[in-house]
PDB file of N, CA and C in Angstrom:
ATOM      1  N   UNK A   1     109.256 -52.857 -61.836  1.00  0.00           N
ATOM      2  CA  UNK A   1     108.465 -51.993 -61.004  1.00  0.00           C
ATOM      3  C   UNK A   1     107.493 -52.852 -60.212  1.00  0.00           C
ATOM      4  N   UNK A   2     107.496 -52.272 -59.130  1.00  0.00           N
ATOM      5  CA  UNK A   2     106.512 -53.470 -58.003  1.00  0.00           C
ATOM      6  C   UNK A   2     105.454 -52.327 -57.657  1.00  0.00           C
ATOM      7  N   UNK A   3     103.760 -53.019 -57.632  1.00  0.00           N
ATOM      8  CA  UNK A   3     103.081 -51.367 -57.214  1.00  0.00           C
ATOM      9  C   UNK A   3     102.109 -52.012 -56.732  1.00  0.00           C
ATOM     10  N   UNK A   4     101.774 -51.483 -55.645  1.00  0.00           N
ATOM     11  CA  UNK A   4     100.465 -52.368 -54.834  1.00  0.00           C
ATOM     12  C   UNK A   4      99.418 -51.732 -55.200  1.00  0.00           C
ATOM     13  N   UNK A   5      98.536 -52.525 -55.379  1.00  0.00           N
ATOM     14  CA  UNK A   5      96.757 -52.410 -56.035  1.00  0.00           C
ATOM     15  C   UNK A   5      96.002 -52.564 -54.904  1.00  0.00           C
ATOM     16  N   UNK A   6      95.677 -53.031 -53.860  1.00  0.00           N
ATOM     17  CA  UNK A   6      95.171 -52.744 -53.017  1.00  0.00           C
ATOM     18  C   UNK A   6      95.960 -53.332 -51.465  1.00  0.00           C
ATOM     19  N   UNK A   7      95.248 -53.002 -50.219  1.00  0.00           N
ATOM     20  CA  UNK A   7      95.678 -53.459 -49.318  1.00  0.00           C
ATOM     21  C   UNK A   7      94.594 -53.587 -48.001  1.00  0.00           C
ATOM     22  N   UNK A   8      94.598 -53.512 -46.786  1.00  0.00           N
ATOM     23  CA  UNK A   8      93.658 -53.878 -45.559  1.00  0.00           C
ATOM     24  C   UNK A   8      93.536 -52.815 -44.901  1.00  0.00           C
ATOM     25  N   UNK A   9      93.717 -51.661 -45.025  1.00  0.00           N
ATOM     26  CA  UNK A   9      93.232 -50.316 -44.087  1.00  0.00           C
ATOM     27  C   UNK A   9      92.294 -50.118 -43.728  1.00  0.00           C
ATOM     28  N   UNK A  10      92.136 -49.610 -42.765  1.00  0.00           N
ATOM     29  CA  UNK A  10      90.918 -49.186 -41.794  1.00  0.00           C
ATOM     30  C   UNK A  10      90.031 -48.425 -42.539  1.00  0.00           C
ATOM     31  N   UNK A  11      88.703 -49.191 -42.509  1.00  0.00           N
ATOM     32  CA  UNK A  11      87.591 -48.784 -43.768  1.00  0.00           C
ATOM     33  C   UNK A  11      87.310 -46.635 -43.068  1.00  0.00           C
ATOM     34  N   UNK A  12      87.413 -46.831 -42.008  1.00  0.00           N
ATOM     35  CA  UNK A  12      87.050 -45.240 -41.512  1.00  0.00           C
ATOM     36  C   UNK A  12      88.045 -44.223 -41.630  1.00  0.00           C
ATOM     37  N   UNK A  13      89.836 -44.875 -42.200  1.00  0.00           N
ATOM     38  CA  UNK A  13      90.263 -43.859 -42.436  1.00  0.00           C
ATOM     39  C   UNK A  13      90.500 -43.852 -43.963  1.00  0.00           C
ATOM     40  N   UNK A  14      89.790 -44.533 -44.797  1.00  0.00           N
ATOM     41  CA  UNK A  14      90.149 -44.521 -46.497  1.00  0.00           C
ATOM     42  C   UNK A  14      89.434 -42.974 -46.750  1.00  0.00           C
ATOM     43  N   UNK A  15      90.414 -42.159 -47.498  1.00  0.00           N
ATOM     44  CA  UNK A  15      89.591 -41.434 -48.341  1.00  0.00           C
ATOM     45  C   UNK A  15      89.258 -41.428 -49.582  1.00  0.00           C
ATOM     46  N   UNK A  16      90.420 -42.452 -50.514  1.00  0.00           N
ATOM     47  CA  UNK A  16      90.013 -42.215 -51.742  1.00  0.00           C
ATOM     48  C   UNK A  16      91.668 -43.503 -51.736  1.00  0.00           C
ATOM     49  N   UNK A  17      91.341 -44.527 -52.878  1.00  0.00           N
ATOM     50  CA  UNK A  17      89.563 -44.630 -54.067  1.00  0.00           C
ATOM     51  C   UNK A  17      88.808 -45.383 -53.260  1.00  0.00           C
ATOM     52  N   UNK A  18      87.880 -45.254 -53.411  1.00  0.00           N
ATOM     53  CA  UNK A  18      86.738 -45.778 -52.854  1.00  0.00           C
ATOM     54  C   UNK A  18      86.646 -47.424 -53.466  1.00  0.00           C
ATOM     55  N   UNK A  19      86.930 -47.349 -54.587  1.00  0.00           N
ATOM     56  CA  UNK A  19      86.909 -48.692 -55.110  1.00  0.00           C
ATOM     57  C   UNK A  19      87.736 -49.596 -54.315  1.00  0.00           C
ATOM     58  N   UNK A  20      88.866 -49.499 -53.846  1.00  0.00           N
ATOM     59  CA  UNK A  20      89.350 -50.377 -52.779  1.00  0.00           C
ATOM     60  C   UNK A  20      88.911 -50.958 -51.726  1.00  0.00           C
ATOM     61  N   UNK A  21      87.942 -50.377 -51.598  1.00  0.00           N
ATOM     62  CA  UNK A  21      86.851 -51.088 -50.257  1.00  0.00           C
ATOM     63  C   UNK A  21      86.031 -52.417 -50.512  1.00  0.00           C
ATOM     64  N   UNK A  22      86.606 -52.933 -51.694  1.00  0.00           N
ATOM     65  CA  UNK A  22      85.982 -54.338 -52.165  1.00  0.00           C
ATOM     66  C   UNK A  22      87.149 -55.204 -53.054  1.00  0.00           C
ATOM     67  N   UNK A  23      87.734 -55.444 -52.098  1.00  0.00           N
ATOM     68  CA  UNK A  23      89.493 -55.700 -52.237  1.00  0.00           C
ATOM     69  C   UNK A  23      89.205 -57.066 -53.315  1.00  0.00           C
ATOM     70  N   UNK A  24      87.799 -58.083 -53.010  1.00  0.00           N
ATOM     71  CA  UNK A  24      88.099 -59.501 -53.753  1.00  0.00           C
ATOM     72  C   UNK A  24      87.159 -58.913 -54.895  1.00  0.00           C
ATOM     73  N   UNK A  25      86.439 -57.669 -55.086  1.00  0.00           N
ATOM     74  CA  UNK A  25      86.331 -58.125 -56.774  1.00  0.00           C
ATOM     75  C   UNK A  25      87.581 -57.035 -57.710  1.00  0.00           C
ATOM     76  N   UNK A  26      88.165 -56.326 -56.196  1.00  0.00           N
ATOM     77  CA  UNK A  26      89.287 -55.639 -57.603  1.00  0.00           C
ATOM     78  C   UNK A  26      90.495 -56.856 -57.555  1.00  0.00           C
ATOM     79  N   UNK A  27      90.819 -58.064 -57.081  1.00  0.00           N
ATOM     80  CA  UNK A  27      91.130 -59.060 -57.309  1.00  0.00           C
ATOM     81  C   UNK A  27      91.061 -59.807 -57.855  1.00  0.00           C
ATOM     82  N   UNK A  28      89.876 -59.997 -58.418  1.00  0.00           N
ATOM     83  CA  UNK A  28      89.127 -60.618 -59.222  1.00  0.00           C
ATOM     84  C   UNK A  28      89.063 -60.572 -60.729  1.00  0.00           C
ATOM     85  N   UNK A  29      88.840 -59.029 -60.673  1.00  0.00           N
ATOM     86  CA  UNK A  29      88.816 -57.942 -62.144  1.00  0.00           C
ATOM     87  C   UNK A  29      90.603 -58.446 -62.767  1.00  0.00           C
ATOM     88  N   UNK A  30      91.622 -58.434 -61.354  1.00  0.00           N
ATOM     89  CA  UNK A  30      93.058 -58.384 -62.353  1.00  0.00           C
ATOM     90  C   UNK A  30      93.192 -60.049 -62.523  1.00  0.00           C
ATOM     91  N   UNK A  31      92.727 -60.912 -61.985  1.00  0.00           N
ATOM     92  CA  UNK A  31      92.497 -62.324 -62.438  1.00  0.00           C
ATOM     93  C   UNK A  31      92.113 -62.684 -63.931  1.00  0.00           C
ATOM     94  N   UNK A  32      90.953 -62.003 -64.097  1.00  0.00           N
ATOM     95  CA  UNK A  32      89.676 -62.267 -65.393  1.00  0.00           C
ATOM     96  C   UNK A  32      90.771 -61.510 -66.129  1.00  0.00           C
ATOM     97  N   UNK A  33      91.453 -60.287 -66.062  1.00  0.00           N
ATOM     98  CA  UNK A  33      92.555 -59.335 -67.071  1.00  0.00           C
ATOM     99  C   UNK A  33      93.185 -60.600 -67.693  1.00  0.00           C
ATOM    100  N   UNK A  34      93.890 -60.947 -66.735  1.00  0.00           N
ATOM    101  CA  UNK A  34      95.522 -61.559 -66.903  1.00  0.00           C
ATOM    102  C   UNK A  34      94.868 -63.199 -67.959  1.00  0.00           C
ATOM    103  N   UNK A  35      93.601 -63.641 -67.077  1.00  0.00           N
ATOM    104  CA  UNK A  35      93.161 -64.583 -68.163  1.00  0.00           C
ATOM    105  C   UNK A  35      93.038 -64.727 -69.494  1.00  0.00           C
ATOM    106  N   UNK A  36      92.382 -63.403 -69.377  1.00  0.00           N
ATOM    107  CA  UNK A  36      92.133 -63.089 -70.966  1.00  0.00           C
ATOM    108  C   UNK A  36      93.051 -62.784 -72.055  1.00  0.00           C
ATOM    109  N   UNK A  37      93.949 -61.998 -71.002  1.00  0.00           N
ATOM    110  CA  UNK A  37      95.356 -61.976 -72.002  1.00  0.00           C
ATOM    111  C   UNK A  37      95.687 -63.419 -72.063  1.00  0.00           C
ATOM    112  N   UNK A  38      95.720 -64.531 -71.129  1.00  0.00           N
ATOM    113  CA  UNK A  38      96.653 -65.430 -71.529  1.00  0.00           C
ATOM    114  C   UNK A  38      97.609 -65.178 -70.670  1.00  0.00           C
ATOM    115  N   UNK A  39      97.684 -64.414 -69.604  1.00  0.00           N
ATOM    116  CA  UNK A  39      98.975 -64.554 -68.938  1.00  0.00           C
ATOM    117  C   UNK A  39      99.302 -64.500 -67.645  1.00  0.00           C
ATOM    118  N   UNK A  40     100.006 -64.566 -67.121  1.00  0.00           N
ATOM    119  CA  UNK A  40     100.540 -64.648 -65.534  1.00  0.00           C
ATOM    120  C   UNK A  40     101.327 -63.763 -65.268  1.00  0.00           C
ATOM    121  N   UNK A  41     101.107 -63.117 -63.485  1.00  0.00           N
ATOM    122  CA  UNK A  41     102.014 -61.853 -63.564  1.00  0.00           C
ATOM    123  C   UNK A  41     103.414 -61.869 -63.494  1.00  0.00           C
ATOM    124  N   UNK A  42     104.315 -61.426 -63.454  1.00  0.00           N
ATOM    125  CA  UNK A  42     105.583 -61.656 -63.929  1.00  0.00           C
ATOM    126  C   UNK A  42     106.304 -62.244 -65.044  1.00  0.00           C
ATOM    127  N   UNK A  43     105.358 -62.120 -65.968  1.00  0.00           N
ATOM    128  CA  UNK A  43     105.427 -63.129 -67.062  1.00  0.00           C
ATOM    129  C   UNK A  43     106.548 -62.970 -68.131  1.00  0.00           C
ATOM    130  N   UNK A  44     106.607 -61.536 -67.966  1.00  0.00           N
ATOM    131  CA  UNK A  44     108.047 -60.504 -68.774  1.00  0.00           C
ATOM    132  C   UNK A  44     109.383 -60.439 -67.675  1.00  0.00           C
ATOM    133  N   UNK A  45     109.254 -60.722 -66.821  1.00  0.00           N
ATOM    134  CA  UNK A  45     110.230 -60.563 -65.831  1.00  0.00           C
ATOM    135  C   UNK A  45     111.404 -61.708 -66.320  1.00  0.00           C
ATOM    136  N   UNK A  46     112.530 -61.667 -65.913  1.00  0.00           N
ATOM    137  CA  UNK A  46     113.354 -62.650 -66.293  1.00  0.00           C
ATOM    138  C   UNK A  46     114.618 -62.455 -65.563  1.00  0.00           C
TER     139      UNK A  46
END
């Protein structure tokens, strides 16, 4: 499954989530995740 977490849209037509409007710390947040697990994405893929 492939699923996009955020992207570059026009801040005046977002309605929701709002949290996407700060694209490098929800980037950030799945960085510090994947660290903590120990892992890299695609890591189950094969």
């Amino acid at each position: 499954m492939i699923e996009r977490v955020t992207g570059d849209g026009q801040r005046e037509m977002l309605l929701a989530p709002l949290w996407s409007l700060d694209k490098i710390a929800v980037l950030g947040g799945i960085d510090r995740e994947l660290a903590r697990r120990n892992t890299v994405q695609g890591a189950r893929f094969s």
